[in-house]
PDB file of N, CA and C in Angstrom:
ATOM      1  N   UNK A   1     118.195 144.424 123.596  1.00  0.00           N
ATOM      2  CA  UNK A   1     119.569 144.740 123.288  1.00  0.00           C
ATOM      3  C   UNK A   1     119.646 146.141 122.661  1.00  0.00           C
ATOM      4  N   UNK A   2     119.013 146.468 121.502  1.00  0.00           N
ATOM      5  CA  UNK A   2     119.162 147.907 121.122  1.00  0.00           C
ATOM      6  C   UNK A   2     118.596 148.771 122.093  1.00  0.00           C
ATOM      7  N   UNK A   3     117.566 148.622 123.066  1.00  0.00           N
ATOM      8  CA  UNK A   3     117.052 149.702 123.921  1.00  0.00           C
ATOM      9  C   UNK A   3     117.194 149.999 124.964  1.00  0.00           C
ATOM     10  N   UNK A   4     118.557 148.980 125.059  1.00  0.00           N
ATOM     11  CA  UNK A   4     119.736 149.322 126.035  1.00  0.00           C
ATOM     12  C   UNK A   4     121.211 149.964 125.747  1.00  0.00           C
ATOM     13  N   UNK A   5     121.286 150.025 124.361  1.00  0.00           N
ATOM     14  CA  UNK A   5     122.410 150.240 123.812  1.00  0.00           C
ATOM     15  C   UNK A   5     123.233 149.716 123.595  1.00  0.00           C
ATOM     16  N   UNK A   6     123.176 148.134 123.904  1.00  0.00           N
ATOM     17  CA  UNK A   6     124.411 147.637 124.005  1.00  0.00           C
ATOM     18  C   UNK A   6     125.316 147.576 122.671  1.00  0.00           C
ATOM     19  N   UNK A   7     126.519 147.195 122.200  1.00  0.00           N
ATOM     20  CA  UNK A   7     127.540 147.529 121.346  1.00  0.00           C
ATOM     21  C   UNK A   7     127.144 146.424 120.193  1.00  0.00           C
ATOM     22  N   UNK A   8     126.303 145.323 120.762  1.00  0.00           N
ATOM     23  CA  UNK A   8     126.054 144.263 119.376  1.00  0.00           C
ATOM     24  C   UNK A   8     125.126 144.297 118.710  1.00  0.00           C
ATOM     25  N   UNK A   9     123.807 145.263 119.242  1.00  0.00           N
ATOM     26  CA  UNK A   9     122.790 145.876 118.373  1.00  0.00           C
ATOM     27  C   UNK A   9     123.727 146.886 116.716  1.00  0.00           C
ATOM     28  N   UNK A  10     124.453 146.940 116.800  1.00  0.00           N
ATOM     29  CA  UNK A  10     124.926 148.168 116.045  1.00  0.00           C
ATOM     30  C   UNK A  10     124.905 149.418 115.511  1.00  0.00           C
ATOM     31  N   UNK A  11     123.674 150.037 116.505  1.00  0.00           N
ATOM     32  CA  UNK A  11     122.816 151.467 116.526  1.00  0.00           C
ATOM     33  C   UNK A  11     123.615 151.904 117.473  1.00  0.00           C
ATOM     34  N   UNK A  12     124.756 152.186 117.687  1.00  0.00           N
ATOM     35  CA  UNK A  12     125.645 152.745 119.435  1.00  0.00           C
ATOM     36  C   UNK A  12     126.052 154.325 118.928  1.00  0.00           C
ATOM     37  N   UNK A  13     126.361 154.853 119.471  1.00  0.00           N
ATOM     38  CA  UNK A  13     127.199 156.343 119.217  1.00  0.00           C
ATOM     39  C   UNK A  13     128.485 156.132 119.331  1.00  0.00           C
ATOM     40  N   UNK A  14     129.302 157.223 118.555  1.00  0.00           N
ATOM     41  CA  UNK A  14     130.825 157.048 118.446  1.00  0.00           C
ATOM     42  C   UNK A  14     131.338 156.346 117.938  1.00  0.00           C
ATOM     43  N   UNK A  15     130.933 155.342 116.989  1.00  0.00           N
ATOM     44  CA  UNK A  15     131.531 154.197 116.220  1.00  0.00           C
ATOM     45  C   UNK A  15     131.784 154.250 114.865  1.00  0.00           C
ATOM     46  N   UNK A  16     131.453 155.764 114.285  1.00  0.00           N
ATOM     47  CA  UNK A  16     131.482 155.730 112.941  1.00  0.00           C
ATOM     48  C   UNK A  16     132.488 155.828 112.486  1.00  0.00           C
ATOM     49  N   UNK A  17     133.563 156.401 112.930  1.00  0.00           N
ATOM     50  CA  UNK A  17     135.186 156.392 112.494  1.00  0.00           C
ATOM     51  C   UNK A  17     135.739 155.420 112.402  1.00  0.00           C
ATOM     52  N   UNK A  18     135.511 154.189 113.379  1.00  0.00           N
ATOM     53  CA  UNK A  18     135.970 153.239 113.742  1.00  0.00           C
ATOM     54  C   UNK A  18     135.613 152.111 112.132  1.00  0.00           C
ATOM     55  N   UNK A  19     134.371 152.035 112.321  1.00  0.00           N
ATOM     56  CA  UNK A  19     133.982 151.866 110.897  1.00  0.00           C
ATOM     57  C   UNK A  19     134.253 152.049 109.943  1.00  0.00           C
ATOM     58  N   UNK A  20     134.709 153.530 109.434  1.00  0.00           N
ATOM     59  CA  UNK A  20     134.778 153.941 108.202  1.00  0.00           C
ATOM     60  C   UNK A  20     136.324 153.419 108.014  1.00  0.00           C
ATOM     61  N   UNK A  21     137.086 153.432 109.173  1.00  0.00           N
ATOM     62  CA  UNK A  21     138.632 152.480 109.195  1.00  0.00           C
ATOM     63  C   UNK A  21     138.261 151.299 108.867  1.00  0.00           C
ATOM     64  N   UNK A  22     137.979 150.521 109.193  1.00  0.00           N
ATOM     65  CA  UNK A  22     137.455 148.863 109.184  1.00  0.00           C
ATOM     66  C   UNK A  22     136.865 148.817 107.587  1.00  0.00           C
ATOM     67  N   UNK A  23     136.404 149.637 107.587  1.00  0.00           N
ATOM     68  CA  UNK A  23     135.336 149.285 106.309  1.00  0.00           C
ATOM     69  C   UNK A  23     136.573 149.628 105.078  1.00  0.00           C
ATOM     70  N   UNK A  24     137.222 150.447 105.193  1.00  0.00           N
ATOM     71  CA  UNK A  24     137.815 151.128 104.266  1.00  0.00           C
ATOM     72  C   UNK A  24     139.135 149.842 103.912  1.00  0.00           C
ATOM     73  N   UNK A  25     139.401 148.951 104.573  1.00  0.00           N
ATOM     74  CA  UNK A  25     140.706 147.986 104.315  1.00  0.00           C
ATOM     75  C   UNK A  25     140.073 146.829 104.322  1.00  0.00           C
ATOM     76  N   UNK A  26     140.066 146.050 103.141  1.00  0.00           N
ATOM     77  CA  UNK A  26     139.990 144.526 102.695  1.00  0.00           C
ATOM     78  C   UNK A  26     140.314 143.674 103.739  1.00  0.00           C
ATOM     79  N   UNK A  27     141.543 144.023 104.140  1.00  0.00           N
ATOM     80  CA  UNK A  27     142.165 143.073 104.983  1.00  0.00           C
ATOM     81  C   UNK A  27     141.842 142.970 106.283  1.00  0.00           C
ATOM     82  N   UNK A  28     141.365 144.150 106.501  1.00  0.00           N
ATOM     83  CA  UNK A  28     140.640 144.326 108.449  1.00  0.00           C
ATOM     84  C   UNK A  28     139.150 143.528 108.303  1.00  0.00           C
ATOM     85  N   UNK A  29     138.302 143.971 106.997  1.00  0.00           N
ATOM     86  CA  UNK A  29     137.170 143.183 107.316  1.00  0.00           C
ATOM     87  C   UNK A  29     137.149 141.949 107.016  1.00  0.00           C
ATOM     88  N   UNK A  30     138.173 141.253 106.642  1.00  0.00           N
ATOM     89  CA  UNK A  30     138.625 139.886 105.967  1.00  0.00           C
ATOM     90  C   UNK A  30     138.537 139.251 107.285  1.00  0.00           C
ATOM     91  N   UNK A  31     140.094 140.406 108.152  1.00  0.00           N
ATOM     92  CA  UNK A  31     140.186 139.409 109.253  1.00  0.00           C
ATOM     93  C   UNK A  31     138.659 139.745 110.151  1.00  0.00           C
ATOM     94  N   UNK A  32     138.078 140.408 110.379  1.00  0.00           N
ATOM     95  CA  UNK A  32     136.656 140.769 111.080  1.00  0.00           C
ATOM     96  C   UNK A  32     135.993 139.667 111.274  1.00  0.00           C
ATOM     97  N   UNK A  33     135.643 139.382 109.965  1.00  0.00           N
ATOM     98  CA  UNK A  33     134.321 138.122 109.159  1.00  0.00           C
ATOM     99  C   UNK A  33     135.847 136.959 110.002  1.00  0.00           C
ATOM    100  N   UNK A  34     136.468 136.749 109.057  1.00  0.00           N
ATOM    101  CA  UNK A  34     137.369 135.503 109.973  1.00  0.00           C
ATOM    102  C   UNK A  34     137.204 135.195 111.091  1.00  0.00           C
ATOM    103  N   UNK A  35     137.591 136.095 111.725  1.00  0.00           N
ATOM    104  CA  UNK A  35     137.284 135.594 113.122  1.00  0.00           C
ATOM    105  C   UNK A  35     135.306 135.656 113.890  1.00  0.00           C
ATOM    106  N   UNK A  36     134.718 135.824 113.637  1.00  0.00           N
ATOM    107  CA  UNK A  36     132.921 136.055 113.155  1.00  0.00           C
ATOM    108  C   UNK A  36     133.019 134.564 112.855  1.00  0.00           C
ATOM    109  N   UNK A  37     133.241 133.804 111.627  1.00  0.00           N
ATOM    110  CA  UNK A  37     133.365 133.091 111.316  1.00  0.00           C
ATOM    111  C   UNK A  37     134.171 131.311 112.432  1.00  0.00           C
ATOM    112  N   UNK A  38     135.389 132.292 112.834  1.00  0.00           N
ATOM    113  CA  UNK A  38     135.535 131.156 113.937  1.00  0.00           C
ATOM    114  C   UNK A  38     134.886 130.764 115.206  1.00  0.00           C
ATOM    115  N   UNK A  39     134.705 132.043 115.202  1.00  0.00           N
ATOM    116  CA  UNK A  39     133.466 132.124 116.966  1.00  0.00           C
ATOM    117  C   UNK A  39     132.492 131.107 116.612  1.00  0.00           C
ATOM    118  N   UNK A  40     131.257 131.075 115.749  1.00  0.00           N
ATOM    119  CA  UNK A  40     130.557 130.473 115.040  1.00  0.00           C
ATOM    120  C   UNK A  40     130.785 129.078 115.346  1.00  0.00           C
ATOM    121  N   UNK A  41     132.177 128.762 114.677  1.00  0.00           N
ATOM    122  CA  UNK A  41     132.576 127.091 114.691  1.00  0.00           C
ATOM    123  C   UNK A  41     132.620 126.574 116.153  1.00  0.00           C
ATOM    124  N   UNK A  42     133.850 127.742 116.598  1.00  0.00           N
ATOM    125  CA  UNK A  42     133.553 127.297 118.064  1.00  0.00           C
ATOM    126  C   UNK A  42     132.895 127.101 118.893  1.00  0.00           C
ATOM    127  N   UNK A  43     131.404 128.103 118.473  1.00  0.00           N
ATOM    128  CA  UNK A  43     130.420 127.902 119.389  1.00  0.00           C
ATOM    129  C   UNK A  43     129.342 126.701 119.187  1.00  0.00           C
ATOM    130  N   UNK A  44     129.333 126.076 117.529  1.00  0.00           N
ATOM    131  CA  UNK A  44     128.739 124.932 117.167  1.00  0.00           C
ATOM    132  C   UNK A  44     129.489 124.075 117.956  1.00  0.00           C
ATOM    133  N   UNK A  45     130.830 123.822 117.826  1.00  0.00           N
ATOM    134  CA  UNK A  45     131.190 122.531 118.576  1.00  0.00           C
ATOM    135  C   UNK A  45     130.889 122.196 120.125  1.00  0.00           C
ATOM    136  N   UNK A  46     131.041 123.545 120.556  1.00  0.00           N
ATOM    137  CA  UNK A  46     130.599 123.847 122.152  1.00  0.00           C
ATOM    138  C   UNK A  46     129.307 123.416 122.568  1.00  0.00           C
ATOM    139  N   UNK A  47     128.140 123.832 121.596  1.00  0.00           N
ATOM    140  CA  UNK A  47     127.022 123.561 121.522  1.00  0.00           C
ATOM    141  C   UNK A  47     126.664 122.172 121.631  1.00  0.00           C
ATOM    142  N   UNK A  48     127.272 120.997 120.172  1.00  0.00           N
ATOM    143  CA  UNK A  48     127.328 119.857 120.163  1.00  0.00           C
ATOM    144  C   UNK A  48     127.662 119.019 121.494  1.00  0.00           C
ATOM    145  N   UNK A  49     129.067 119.403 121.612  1.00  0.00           N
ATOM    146  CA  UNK A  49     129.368 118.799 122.680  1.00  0.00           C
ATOM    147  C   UNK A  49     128.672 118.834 124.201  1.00  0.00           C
ATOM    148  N   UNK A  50     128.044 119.825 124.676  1.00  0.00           N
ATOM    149  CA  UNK A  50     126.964 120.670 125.779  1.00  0.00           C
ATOM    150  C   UNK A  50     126.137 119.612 125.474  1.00  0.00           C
ATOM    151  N   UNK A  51     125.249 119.198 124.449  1.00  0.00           N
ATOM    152  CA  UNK A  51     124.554 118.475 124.250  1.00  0.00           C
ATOM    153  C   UNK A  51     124.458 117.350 124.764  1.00  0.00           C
ATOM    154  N   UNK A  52     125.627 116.412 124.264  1.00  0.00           N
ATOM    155  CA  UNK A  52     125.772 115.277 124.963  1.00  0.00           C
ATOM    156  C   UNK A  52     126.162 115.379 126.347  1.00  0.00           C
ATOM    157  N   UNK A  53     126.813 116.280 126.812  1.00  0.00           N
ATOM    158  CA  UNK A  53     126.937 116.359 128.642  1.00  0.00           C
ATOM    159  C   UNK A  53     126.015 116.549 129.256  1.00  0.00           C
ATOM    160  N   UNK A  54     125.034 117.362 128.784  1.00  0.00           N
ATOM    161  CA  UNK A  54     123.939 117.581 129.596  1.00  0.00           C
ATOM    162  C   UNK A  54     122.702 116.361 129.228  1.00  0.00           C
ATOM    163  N   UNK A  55     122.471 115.362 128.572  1.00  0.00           N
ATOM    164  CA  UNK A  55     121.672 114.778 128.487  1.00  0.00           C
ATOM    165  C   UNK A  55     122.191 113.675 129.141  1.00  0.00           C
ATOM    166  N   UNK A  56     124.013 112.724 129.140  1.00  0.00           N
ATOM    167  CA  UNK A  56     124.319 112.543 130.165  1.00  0.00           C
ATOM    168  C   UNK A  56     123.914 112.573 131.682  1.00  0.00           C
ATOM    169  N   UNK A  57     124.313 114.009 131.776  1.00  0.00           N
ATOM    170  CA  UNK A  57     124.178 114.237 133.478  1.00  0.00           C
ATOM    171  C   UNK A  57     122.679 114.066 133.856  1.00  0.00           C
ATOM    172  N   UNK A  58     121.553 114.145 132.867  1.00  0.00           N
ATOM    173  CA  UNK A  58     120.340 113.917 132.806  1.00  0.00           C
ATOM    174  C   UNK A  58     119.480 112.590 133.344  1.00  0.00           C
ATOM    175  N   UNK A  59     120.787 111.337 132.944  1.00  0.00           N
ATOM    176  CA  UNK A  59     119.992 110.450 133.065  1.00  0.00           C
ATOM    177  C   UNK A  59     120.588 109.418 131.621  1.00  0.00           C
ATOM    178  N   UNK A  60     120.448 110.279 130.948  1.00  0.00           N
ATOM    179  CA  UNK A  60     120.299 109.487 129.108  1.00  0.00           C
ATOM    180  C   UNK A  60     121.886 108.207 129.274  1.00  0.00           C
ATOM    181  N   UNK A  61     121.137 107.314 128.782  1.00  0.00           N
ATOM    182  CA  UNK A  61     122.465 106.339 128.687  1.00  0.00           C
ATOM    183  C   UNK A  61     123.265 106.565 127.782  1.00  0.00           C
ATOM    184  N   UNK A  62     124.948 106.497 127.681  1.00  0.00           N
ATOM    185  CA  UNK A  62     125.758 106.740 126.445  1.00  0.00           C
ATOM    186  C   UNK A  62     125.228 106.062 125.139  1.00  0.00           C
ATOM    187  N   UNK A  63     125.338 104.865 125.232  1.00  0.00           N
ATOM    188  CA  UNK A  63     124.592 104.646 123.638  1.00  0.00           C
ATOM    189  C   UNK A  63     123.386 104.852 123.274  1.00  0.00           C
ATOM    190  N   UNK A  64     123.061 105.556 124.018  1.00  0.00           N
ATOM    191  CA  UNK A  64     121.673 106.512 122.586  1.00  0.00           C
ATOM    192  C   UNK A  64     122.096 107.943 122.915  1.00  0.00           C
ATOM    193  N   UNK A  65     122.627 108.594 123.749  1.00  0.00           N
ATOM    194  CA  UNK A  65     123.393 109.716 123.459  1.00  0.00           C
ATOM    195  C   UNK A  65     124.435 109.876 121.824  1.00  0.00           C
ATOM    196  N   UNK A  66     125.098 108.738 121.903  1.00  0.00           N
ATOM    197  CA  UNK A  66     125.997 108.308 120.611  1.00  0.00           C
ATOM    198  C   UNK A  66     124.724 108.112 119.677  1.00  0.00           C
ATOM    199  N   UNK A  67     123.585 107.662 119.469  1.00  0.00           N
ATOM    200  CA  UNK A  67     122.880 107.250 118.642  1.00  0.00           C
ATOM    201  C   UNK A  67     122.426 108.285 118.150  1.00  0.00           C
ATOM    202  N   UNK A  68     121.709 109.364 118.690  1.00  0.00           N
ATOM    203  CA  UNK A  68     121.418 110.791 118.753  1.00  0.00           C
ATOM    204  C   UNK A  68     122.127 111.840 118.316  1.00  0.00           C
ATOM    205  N   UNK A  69     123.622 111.289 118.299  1.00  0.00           N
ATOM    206  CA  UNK A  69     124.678 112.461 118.755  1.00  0.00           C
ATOM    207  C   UNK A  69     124.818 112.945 116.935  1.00  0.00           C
ATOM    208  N   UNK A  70     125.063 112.125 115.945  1.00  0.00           N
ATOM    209  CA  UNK A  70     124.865 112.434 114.729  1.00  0.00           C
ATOM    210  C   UNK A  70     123.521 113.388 114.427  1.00  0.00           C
ATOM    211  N   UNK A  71     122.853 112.991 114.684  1.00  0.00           N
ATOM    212  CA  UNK A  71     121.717 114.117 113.796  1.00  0.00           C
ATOM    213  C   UNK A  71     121.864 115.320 114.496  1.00  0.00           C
ATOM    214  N   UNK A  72     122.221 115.377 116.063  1.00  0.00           N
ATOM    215  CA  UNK A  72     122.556 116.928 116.667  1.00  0.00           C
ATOM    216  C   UNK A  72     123.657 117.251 115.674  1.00  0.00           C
ATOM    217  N   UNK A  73     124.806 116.552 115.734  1.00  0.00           N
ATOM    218  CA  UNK A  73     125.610 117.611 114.848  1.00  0.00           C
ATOM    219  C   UNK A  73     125.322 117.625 113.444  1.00  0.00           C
ATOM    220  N   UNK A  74     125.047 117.026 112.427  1.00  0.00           N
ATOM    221  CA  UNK A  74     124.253 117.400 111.344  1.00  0.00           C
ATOM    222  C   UNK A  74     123.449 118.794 111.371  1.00  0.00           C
ATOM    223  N   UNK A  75     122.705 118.551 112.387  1.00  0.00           N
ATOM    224  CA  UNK A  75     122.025 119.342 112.573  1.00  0.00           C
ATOM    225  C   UNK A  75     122.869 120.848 112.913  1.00  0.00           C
ATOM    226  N   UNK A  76     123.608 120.853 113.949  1.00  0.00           N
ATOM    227  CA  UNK A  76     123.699 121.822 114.060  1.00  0.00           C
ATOM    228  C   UNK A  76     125.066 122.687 112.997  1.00  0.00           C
ATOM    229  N   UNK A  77     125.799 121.602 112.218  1.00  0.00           N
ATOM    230  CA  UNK A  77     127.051 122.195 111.404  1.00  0.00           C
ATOM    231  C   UNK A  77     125.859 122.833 110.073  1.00  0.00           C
ATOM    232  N   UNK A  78     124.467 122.013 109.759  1.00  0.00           N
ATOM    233  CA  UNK A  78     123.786 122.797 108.619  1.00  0.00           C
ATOM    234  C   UNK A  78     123.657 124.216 108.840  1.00  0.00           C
ATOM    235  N   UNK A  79     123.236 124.326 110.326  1.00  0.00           N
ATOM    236  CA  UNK A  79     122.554 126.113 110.678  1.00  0.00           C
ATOM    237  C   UNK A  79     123.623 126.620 110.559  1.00  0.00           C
ATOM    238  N   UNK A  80     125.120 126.155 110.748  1.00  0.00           N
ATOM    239  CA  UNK A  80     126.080 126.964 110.580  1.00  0.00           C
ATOM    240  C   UNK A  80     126.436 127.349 109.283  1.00  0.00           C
ATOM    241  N   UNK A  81     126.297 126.171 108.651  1.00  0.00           N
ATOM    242  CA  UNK A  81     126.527 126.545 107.523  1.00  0.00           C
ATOM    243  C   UNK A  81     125.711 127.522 106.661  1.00  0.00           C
ATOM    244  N   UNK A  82     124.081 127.754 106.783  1.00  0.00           N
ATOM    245  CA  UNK A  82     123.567 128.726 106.556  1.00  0.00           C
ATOM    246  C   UNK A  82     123.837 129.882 107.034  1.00  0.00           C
ATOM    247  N   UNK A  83     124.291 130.057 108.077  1.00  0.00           N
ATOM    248  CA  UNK A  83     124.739 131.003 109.031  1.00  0.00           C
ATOM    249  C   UNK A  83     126.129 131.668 108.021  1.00  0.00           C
ATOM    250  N   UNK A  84     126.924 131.372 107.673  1.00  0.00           N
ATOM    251  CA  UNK A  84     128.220 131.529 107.054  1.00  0.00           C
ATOM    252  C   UNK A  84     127.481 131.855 105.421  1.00  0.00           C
ATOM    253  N   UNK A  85     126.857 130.859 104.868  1.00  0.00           N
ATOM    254  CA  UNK A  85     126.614 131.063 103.728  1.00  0.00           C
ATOM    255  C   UNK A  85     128.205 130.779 102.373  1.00  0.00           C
ATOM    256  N   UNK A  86     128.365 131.144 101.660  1.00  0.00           N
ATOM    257  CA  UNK A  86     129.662 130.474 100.865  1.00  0.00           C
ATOM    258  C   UNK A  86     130.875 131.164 101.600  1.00  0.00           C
ATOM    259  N   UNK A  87     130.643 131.863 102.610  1.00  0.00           N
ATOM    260  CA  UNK A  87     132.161 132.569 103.405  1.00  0.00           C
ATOM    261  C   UNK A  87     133.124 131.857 103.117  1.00  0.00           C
ATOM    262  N   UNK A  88     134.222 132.036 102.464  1.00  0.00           N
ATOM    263  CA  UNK A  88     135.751 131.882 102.562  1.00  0.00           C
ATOM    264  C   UNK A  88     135.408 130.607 101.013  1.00  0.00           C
ATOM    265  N   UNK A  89     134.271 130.283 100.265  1.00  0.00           N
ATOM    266  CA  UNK A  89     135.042 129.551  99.517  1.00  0.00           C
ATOM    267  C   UNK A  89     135.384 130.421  98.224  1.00  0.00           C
ATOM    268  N   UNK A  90     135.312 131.779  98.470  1.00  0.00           N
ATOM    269  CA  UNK A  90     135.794 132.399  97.203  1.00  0.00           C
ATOM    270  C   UNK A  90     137.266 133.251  97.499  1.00  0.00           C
ATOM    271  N   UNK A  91     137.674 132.906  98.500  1.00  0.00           N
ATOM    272  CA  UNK A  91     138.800 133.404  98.834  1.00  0.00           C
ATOM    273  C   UNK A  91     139.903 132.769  98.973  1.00  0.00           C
TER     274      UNK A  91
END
């Protein structure tokens, strides 16, 4: 990713203005992280749910998919939650 340049490494050219705007207002990087923050959720639930469809279409019978299906999401709302870290409970 960086030794292609792409824009999510964050080593790109031309972006420093853009930045120093963003960076400079509370409220732009508020909403930034916010939405950072929703992608995240959305992509845990996406994830969760992927889970059980594809082990489904696999073969796996629904009730141990359901039996299973708790510790995947446990599992996967913890990494999020490390992922986030205390985001938004001081706000």
């Amino acid at each position: 990713m960086l030794a292609a340049g792409h824009p999510l490494s964050g080593a790109i050219e031309g972006v420093i203005g853009f930045w120093q705007v963003l960076r400079s207002s509370e409220a732009l990087v508020g909403r930034m992280y916010a939405r950072l923050v929703a992608g995240l959720l959305a992509a845990t639930i996406g994830a969760v749910f992927d889970t059980a469809v594809q082990r489904m279409l696999a073969g796996d019978r629904v009730d141990e998919v359901r039996r299973d299906q708790a510790g995947v999401i446990d599992h996967a709302f913890d990494l999020l939650e490390r992922g986030i870290g205390d985001y938004g409970s001081t706000r």
